[in-house]
C-alpha atoms as a PDB file:
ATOM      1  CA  UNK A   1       0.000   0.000   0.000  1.00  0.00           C
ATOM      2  CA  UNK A   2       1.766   3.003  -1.063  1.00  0.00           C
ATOM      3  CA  UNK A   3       1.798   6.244   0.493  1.00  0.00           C
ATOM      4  CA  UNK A   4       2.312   7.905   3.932  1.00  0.00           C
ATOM      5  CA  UNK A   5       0.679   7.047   7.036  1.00  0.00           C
ATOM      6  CA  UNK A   6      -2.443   9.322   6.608  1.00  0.00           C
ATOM      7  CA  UNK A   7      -2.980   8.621   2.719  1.00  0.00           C
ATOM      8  CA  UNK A   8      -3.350   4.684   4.013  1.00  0.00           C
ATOM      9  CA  UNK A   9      -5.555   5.013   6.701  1.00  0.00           C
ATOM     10  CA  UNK A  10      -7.186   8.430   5.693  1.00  0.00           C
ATOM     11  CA  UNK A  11      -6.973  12.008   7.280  1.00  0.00           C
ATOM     12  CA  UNK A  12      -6.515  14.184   4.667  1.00  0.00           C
ATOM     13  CA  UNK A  13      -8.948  16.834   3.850  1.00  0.00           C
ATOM     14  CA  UNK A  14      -8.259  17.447   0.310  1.00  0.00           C
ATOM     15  CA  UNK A  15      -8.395  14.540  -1.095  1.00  0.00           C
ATOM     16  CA  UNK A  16      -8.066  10.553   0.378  1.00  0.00           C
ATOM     17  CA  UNK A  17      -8.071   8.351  -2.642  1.00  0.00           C
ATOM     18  CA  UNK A  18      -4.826   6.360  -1.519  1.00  0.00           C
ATOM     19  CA  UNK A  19      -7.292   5.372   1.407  1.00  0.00           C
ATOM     20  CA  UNK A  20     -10.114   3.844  -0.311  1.00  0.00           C
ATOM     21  CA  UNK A  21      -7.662   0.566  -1.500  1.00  0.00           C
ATOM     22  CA  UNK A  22      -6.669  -0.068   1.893  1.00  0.00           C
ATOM     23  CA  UNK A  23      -9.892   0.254   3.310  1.00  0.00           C
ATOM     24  CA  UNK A  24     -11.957  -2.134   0.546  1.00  0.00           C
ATOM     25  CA  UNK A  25      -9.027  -4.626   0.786  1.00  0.00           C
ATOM     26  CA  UNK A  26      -9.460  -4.716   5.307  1.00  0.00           C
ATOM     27  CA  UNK A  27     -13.142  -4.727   4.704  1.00  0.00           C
ATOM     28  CA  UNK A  28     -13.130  -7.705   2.432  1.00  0.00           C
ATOM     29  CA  UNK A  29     -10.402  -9.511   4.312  1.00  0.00           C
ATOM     30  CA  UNK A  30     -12.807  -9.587   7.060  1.00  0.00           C
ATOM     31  CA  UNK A  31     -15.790 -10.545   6.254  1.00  0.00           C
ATOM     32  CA  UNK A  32     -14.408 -13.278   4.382  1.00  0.00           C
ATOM     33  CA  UNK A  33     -13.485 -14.023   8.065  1.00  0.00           C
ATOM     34  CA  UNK A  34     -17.096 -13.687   9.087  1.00  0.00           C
ATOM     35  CA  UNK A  35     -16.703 -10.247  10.603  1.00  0.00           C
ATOM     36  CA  UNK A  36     -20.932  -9.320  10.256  1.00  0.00           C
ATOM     37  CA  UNK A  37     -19.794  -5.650   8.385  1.00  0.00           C
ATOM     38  CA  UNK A  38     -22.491  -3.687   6.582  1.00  0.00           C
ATOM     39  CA  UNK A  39     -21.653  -3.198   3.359  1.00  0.00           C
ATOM     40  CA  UNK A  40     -19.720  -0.065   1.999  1.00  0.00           C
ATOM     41  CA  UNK A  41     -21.144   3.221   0.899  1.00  0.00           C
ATOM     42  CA  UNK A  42     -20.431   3.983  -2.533  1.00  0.00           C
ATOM     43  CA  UNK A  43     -17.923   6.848  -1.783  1.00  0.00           C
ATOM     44  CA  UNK A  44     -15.492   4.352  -0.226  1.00  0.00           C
ATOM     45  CA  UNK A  45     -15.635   1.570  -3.030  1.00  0.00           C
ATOM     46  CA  UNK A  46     -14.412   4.061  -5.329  1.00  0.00           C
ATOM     47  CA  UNK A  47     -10.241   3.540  -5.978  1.00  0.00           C
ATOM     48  CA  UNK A  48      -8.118   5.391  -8.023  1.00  0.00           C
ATOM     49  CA  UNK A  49      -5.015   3.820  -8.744  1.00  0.00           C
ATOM     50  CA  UNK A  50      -3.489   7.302 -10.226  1.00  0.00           C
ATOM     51  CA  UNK A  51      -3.889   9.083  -7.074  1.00  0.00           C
ATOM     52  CA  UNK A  52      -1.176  11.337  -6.082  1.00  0.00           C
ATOM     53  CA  UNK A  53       0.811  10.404  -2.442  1.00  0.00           C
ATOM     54  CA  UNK A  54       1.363  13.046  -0.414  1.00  0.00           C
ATOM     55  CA  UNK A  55       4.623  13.698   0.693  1.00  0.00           C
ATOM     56  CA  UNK A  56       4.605  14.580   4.834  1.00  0.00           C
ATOM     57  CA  UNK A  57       7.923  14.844   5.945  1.00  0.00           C
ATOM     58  CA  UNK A  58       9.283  18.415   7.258  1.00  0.00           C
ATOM     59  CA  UNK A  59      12.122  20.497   6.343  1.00  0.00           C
ATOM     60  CA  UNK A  60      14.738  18.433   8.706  1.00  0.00           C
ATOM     61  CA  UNK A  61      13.542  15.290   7.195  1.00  0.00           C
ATOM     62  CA  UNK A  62      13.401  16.599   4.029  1.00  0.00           C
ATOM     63  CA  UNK A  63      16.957  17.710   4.343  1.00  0.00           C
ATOM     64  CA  UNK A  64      18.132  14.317   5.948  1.00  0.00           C
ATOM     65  CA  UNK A  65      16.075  12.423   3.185  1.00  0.00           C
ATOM     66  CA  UNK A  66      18.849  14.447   0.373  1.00  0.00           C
ATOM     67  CA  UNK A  67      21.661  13.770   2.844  1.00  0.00           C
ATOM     68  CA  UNK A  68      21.044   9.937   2.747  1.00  0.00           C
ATOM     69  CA  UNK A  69      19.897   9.867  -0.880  1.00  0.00           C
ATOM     70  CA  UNK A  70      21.820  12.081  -2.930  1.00  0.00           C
ATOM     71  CA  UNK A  71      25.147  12.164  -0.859  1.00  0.00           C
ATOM     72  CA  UNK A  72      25.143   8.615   0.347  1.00  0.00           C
ATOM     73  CA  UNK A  73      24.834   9.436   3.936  1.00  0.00           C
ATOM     74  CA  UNK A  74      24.597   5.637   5.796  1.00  0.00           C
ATOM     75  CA  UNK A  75      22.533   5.452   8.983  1.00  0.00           C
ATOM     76  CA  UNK A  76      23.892   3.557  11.743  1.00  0.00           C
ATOM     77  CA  UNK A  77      22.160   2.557  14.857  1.00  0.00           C
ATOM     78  CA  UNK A  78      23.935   0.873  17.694  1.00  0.00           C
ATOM     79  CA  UNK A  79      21.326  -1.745  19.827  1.00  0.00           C
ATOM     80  CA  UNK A  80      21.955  -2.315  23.377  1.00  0.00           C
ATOM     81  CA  UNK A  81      20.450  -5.350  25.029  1.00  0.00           C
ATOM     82  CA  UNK A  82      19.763  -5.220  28.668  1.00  0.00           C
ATOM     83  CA  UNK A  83      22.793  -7.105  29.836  1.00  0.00           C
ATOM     84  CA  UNK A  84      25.083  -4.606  28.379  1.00  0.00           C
END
């Protein structure tokens, strides 16, 4: 499911059309389980596969997204268990 967090699971004002695939695909996966859902209005069967992601991050992670990308910038995160 491509997008960012809100385009998945909806949120946006302007437009939400990245959130009607998720939502047909949970709705189908369960009541193929047997989940009793009513069925969906027509507003939310509607899916457009050219709809346009938005793009959420702010100017620091904007800035760190070029840093990694364009100059090759590696991220490297030490993990500390408990007995350490």
């Amino acid at each position: 499911m491509r997008g960012v967090h809100s385009d998945v699971g909806g949120g946006y004002e302007d437009i939400d059309d990245l959130a009607h695939g998720p939502l047909n695909w949970m709705w189908s996966e369960a009541v193929a389980s047997g989940v009793p859902f009513n069925p969906l209005i027509a507003r939310d069967l509607r899916v457009n596969p050219n709809a346009i992601s938005h793009y959420s991050a702010g100017a620091w992670e904007e800035y760190l997204d070029i840093m990694y990308r364009e100059l090759g910038w590696r991220y490297v995160r030490k993990i500390y268990y408990q007995d350490q």
